[in-house]
C-alpha atoms as a PDB file:
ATOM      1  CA  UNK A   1      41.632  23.781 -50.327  1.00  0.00           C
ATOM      2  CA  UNK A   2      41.934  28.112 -49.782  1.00  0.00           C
ATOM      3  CA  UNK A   3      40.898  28.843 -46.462  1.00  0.00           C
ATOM      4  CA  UNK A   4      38.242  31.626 -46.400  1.00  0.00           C
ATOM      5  CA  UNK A   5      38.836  34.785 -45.774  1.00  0.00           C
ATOM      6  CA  UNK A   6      36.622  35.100 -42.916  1.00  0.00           C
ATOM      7  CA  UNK A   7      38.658  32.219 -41.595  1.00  0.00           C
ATOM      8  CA  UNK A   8      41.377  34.168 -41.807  1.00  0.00           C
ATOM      9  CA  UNK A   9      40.517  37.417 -40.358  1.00  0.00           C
ATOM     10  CA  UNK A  10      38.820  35.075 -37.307  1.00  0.00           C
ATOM     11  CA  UNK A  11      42.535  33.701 -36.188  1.00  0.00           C
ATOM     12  CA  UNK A  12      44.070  35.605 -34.047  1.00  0.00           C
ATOM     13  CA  UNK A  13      46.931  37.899 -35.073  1.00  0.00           C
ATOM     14  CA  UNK A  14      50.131  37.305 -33.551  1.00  0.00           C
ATOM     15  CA  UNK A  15      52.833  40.459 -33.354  1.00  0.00           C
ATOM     16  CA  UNK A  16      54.808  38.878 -35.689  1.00  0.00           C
ATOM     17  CA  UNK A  17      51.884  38.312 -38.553  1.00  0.00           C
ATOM     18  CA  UNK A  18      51.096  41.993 -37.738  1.00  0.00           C
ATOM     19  CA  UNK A  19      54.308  43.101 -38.709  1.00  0.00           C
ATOM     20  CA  UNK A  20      55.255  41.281 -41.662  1.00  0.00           C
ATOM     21  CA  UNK A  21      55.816  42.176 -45.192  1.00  0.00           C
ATOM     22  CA  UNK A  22      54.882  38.771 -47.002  1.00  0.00           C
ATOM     23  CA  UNK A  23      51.985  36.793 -48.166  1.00  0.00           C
ATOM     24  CA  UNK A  24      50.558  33.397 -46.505  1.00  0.00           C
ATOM     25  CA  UNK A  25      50.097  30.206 -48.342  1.00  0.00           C
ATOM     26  CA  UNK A  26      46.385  30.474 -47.575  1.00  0.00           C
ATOM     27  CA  UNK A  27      46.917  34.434 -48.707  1.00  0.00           C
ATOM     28  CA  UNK A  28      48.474  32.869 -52.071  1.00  0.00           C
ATOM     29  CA  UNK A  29      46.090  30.431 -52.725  1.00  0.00           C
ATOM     30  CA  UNK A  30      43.025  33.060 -52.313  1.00  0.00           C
ATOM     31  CA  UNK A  31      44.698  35.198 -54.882  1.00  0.00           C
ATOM     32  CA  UNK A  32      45.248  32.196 -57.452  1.00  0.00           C
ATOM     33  CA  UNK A  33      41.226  31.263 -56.947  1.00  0.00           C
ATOM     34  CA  UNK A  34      40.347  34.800 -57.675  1.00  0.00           C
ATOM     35  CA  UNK A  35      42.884  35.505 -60.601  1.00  0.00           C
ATOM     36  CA  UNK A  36      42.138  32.057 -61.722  1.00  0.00           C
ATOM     37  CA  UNK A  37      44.101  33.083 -65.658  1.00  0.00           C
ATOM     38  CA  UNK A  38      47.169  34.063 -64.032  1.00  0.00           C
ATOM     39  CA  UNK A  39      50.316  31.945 -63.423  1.00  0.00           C
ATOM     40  CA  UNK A  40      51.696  32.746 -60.194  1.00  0.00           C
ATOM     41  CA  UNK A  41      54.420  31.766 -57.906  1.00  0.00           C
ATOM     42  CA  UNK A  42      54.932  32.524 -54.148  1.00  0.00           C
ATOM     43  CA  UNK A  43      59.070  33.079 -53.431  1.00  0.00           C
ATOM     44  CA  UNK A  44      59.821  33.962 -50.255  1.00  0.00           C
ATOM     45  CA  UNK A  45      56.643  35.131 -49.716  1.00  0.00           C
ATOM     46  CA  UNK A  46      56.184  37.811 -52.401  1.00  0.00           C
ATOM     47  CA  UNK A  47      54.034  36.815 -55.164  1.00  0.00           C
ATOM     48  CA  UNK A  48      55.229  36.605 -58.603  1.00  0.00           C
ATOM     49  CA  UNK A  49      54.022  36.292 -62.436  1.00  0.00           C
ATOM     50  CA  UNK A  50      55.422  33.446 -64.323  1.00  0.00           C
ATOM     51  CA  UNK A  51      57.002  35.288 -67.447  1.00  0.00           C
ATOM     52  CA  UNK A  52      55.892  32.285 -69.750  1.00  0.00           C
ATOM     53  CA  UNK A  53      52.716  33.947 -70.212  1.00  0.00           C
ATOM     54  CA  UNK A  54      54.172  36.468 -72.288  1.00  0.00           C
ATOM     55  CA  UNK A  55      54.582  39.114 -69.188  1.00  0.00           C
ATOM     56  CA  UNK A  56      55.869  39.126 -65.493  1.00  0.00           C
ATOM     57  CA  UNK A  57      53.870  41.447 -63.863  1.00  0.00           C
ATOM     58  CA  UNK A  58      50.096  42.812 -61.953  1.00  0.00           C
ATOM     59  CA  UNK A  59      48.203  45.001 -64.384  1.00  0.00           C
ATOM     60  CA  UNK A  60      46.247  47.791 -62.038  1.00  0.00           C
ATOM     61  CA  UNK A  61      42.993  45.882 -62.184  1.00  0.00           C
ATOM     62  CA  UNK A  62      45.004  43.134 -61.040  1.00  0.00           C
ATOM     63  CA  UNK A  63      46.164  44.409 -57.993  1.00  0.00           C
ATOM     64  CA  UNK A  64      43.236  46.571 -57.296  1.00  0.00           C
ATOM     65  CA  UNK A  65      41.609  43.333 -57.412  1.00  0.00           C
ATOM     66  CA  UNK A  66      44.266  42.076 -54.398  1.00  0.00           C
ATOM     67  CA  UNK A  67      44.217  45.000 -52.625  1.00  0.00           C
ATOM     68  CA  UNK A  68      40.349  44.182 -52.197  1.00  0.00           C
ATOM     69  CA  UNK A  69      41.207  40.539 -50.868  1.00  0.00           C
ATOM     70  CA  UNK A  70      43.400  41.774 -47.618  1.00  0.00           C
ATOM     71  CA  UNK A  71      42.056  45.531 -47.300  1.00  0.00           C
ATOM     72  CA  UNK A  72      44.216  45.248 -44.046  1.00  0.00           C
ATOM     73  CA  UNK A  73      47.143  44.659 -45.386  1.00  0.00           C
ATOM     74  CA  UNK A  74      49.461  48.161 -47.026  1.00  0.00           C
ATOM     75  CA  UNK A  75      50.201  47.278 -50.879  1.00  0.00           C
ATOM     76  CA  UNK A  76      51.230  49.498 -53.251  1.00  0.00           C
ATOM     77  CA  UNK A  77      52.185  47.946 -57.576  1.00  0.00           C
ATOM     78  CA  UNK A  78      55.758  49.008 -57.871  1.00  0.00           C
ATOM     79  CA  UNK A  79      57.092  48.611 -61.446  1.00  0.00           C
ATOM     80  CA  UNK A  80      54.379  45.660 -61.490  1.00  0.00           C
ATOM     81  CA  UNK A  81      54.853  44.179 -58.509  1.00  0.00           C
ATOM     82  CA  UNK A  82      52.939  43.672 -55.450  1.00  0.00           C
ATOM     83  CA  UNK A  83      54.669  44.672 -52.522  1.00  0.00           C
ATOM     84  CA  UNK A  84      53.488  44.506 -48.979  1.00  0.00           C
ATOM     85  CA  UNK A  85      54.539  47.013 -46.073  1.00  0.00           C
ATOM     86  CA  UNK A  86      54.110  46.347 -42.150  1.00  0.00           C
ATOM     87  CA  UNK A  87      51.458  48.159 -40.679  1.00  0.00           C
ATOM     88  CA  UNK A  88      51.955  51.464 -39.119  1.00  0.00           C
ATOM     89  CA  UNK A  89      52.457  51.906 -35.633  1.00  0.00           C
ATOM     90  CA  UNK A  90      50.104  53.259 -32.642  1.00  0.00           C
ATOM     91  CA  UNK A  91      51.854  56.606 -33.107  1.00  0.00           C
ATOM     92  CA  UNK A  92      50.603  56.334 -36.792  1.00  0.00           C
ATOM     93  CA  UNK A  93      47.746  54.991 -36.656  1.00  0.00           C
ATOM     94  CA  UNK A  94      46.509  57.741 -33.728  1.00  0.00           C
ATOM     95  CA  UNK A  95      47.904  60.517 -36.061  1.00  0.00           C
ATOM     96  CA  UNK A  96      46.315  59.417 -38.992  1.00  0.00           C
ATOM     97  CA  UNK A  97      42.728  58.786 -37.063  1.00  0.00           C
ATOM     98  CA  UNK A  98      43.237  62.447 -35.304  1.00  0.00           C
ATOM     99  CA  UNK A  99      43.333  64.161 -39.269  1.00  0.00           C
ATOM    100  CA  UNK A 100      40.224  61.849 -40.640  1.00  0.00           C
ATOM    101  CA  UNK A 101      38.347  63.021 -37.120  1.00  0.00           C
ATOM    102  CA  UNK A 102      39.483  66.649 -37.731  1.00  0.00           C
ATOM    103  CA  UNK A 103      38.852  66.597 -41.576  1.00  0.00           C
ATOM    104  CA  UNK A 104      35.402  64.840 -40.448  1.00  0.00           C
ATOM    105  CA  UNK A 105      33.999  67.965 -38.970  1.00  0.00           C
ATOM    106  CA  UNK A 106      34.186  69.876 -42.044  1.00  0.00           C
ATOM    107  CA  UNK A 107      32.459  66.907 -43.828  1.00  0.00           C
ATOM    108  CA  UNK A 108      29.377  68.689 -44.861  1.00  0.00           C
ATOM    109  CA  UNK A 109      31.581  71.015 -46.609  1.00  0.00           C
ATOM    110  CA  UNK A 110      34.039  68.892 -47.774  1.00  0.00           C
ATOM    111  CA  UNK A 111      30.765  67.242 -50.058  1.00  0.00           C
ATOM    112  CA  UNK A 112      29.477  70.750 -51.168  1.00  0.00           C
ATOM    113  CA  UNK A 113      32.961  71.382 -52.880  1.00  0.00           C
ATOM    114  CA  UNK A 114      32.580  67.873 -54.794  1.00  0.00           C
ATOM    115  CA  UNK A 115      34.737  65.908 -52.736  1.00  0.00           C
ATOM    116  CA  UNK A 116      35.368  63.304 -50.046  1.00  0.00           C
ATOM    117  CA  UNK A 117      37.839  62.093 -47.029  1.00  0.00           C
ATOM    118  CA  UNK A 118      39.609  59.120 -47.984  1.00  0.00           C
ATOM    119  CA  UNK A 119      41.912  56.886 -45.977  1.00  0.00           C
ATOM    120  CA  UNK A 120      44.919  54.656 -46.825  1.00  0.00           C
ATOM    121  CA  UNK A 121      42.255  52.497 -49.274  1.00  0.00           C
ATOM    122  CA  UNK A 122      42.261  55.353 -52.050  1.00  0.00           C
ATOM    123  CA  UNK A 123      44.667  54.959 -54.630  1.00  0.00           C
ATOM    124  CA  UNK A 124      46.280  57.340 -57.321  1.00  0.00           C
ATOM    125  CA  UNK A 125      47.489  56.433 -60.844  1.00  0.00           C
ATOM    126  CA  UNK A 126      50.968  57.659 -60.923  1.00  0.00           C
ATOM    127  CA  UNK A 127      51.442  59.405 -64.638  1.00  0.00           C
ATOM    128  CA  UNK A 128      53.254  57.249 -67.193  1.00  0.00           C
ATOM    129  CA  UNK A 129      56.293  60.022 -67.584  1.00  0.00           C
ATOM    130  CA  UNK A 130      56.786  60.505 -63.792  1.00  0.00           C
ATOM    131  CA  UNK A 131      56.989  56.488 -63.369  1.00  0.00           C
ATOM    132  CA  UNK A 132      59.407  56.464 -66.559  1.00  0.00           C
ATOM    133  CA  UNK A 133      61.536  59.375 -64.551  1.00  0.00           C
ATOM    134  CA  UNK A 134      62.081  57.639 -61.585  1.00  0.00           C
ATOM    135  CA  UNK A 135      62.917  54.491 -63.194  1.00  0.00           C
ATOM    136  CA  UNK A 136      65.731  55.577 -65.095  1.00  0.00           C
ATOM    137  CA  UNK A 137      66.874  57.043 -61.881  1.00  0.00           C
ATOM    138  CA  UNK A 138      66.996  53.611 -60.677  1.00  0.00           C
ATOM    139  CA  UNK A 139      64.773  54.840 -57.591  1.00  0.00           C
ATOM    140  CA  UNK A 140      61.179  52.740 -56.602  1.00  0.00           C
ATOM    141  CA  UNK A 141      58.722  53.469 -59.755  1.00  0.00           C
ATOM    142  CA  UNK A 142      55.091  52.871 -58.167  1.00  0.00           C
ATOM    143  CA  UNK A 143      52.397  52.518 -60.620  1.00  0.00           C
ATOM    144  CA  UNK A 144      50.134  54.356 -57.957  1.00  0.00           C
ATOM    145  CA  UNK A 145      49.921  55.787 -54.396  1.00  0.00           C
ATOM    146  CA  UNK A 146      48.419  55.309 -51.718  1.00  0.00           C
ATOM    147  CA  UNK A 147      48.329  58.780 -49.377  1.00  0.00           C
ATOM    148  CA  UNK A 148      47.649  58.468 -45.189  1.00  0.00           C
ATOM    149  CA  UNK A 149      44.850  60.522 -45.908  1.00  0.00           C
ATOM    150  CA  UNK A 150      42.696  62.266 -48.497  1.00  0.00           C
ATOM    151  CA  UNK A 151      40.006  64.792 -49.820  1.00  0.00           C
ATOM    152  CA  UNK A 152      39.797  63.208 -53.403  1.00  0.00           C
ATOM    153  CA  UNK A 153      37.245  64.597 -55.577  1.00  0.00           C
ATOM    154  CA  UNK A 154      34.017  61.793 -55.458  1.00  0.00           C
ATOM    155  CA  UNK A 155      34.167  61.115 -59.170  1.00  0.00           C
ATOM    156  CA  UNK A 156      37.574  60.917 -59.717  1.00  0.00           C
ATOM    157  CA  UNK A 157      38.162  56.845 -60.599  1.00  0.00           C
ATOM    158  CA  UNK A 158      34.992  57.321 -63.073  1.00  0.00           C
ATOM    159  CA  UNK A 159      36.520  60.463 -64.935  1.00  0.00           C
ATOM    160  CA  UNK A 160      40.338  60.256 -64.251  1.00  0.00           C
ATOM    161  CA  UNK A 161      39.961  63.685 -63.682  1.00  0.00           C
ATOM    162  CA  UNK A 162      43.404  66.003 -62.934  1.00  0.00           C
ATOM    163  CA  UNK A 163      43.282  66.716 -59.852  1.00  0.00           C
ATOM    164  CA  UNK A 164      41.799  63.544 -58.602  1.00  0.00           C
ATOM    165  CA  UNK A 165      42.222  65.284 -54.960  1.00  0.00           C
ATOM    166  CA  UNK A 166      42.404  68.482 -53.562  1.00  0.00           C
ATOM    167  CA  UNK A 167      44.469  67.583 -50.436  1.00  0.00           C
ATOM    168  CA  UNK A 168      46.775  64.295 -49.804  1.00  0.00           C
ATOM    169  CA  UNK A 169      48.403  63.858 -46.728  1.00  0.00           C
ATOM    170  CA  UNK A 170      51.253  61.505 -45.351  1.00  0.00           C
ATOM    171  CA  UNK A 171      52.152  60.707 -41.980  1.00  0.00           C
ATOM    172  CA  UNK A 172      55.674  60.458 -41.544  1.00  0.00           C
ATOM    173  CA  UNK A 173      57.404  57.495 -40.250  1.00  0.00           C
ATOM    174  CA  UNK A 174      60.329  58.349 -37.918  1.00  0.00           C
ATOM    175  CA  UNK A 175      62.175  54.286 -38.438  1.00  0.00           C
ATOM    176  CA  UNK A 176      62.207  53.980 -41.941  1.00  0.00           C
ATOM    177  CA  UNK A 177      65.074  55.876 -44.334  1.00  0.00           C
ATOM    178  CA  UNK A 178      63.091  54.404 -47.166  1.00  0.00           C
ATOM    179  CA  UNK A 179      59.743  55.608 -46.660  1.00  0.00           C
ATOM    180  CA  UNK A 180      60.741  58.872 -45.578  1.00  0.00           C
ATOM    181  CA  UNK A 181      62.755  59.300 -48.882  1.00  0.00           C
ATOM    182  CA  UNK A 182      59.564  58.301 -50.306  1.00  0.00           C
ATOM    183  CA  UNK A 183      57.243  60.918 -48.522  1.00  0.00           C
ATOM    184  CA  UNK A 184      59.314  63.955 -48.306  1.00  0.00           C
ATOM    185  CA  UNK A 185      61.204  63.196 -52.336  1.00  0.00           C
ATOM    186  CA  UNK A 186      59.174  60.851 -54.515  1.00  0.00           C
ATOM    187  CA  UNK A 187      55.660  61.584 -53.911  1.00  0.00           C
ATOM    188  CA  UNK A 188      56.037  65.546 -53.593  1.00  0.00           C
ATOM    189  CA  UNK A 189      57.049  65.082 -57.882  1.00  0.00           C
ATOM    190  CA  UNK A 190      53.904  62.899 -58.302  1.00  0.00           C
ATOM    191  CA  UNK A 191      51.154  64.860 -56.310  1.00  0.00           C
ATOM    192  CA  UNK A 192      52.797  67.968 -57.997  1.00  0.00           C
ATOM    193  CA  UNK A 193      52.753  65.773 -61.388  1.00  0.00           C
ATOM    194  CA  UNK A 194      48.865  65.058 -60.525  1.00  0.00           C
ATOM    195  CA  UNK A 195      48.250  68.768 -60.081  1.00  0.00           C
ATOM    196  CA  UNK A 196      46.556  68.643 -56.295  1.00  0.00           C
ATOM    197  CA  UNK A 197      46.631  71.789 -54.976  1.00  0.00           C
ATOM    198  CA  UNK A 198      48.161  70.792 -51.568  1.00  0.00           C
ATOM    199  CA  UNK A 199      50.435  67.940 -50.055  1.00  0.00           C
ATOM    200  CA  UNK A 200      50.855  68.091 -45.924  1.00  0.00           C
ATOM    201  CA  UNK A 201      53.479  65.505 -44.835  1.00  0.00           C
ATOM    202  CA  UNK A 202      52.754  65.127 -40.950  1.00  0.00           C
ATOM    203  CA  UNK A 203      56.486  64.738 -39.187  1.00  0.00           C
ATOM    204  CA  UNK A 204      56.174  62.993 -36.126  1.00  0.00           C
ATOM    205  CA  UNK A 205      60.088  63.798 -35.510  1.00  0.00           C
ATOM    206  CA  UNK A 206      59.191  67.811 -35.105  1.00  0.00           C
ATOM    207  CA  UNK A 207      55.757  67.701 -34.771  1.00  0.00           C
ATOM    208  CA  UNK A 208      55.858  69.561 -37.596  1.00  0.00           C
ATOM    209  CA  UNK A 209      53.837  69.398 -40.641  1.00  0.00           C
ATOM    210  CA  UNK A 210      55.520  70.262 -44.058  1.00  0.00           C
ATOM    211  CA  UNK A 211      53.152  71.956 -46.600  1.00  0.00           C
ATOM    212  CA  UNK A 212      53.694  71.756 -50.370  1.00  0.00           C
ATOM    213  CA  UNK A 213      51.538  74.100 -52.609  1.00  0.00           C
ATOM    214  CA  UNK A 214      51.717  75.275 -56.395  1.00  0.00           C
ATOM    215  CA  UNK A 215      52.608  72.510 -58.216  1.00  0.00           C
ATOM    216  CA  UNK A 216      54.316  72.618 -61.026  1.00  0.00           C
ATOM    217  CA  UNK A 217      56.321  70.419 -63.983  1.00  0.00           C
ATOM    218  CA  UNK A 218      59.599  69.664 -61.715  1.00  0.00           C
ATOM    219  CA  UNK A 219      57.262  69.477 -58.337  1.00  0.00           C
ATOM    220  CA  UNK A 220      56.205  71.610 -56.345  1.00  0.00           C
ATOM    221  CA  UNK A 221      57.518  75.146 -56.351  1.00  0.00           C
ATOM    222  CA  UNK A 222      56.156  76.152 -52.352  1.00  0.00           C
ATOM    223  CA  UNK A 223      57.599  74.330 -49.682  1.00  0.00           C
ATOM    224  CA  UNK A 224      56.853  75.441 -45.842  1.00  0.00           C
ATOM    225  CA  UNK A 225      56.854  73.588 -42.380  1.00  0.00           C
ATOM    226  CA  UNK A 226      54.636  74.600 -40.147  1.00  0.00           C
ATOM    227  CA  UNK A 227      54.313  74.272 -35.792  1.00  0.00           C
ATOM    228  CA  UNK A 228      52.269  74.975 -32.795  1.00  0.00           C
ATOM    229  CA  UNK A 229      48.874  77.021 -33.624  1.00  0.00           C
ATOM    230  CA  UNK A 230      49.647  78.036 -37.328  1.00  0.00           C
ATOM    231  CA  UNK A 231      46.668  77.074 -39.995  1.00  0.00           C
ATOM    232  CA  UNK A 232      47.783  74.741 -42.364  1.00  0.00           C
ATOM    233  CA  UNK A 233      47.509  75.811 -45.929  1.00  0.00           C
ATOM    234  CA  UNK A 234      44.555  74.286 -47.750  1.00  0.00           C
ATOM    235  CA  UNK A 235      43.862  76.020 -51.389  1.00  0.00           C
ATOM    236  CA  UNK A 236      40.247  75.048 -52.686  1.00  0.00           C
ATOM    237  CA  UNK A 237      39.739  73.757 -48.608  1.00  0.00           C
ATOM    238  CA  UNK A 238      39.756  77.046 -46.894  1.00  0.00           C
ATOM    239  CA  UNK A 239      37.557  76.481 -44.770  1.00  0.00           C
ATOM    240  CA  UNK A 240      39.440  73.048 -42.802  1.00  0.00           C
ATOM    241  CA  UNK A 241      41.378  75.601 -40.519  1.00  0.00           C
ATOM    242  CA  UNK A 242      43.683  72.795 -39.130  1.00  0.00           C
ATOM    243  CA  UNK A 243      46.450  73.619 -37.515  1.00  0.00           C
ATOM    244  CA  UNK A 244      49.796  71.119 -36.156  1.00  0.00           C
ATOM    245  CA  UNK A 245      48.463  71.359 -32.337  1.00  0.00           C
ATOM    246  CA  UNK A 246      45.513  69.648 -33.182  1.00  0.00           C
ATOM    247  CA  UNK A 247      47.011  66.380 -35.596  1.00  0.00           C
ATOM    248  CA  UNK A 248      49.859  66.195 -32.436  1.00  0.00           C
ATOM    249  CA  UNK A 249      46.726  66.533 -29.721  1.00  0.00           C
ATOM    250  CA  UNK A 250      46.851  63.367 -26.878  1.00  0.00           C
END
């Protein structure tokens, strides 16, 4: 019998469960009551799509579907599958809280201009050609993103509209060689390939915060890092006047 999610989130969370990068039995059997047509298969912990079914991997409604189940958990589709990361630090988490805050008190204005702050439960369909790119460089293909932080535009999963955001925003981590490929080389070609205006990756190494503007085909041509009591570049968001003191404030 699959144990309930409100089960679940009532059991206390040990440091290891917080940190890991796999599914649960229980976790499994949720997702095969709610995707009750699809033949799946837990390995190791990472769920899988039995290819006898004529395919072997999560359509977007599919894992959007997921991704409601456990809207704890960090999952991105990567060339169709589900993949789970740990969850981000203190240092993370305190950065990432201090931008929503600081975006926050521009919120009134932030709706006037069409749009609205979203955290690490907004997603972004990655463009066919950019996925198609990165595969054949045999580097991660994501189907879609997942910024720290954004100002996404409030009718952008109705429309698909291009932008879907004016603003996206990573936080940096400063233990991973993978993600930070990830932040700082992959996603500056698909935010630029998505046309938003601006991408801020927050660097927790410098306390620095890197600011891409003016995308274009090959990414973004406008790449500047930014310290101490310098505004942060915000085209279409002029008015956010943020600068790399206040994200790095304790």
């Amino acid at each position: 019998m699959a144990t309930a999610i409100e089960e679940i989130n009532a059991t206390p969370r040990s440091v290891a469960d917080r940190e890991r990068d796999c599914f649960t039995r229980e976790e499994f059997w949720l997702i095969k009551d709610a995707l009750p047509d699809l033949k799946l298969e837990l390995i190791f912990g990472q769920l899988v799509v039995k290819p006898e079914q004529g395919r072997d991997y999560f359509t977007i409604p599919e894992f959007e579907l997921v991704a409601d189940l456990f809207p704890d958990h960090r999952l991105e589709l990567i060339n169709g599958e589900i993949v789970m990361s740990p969850p981000p630090d203190r240092r993370h988490q305190k950065h990432t809280g201090r931008l929503i805050t600081l975006l926050g008190f521009r919120a009134a204005q932030i709706v006037e201009v069409g749009c609205q702050i979203g955290g690490a439960n907004y997603f972004f369909e990655v463009p066919d050609e950019i996925s198609e790119k990165l595969a054949a460089l045999g580097l991660e293909s994501p189907t879609d993103v997942c910024p720290d932080v954004s100002v996404s535009f409030t009718d952008y999963l109705d429309t698909s509209r291009i932008p879907p955001a004016l603003l996206v925003v990573e936080v940096l981590s400063d233990s991973s060689q993978k993600h930070i490929f990830r932040d700082m080389t992959t996603k500056p070609e698909i935010y630029a390939a998505l046309k938003i205006p601006v991408y801020w990756i927050v660097d927790r190494r410098t306390n620095t915060v890197w600011v891409h503007t003016q995308p274009g085909k090959s990414g973004y041509v406008l790449r500047q890092q930014f310290s101490g009591d310098e505004f942060l570049p915000a085209p279409g968001l002029e008015f956010l006047q943020i600068t790399p003191e206040q994200i790095f404030k304790e």
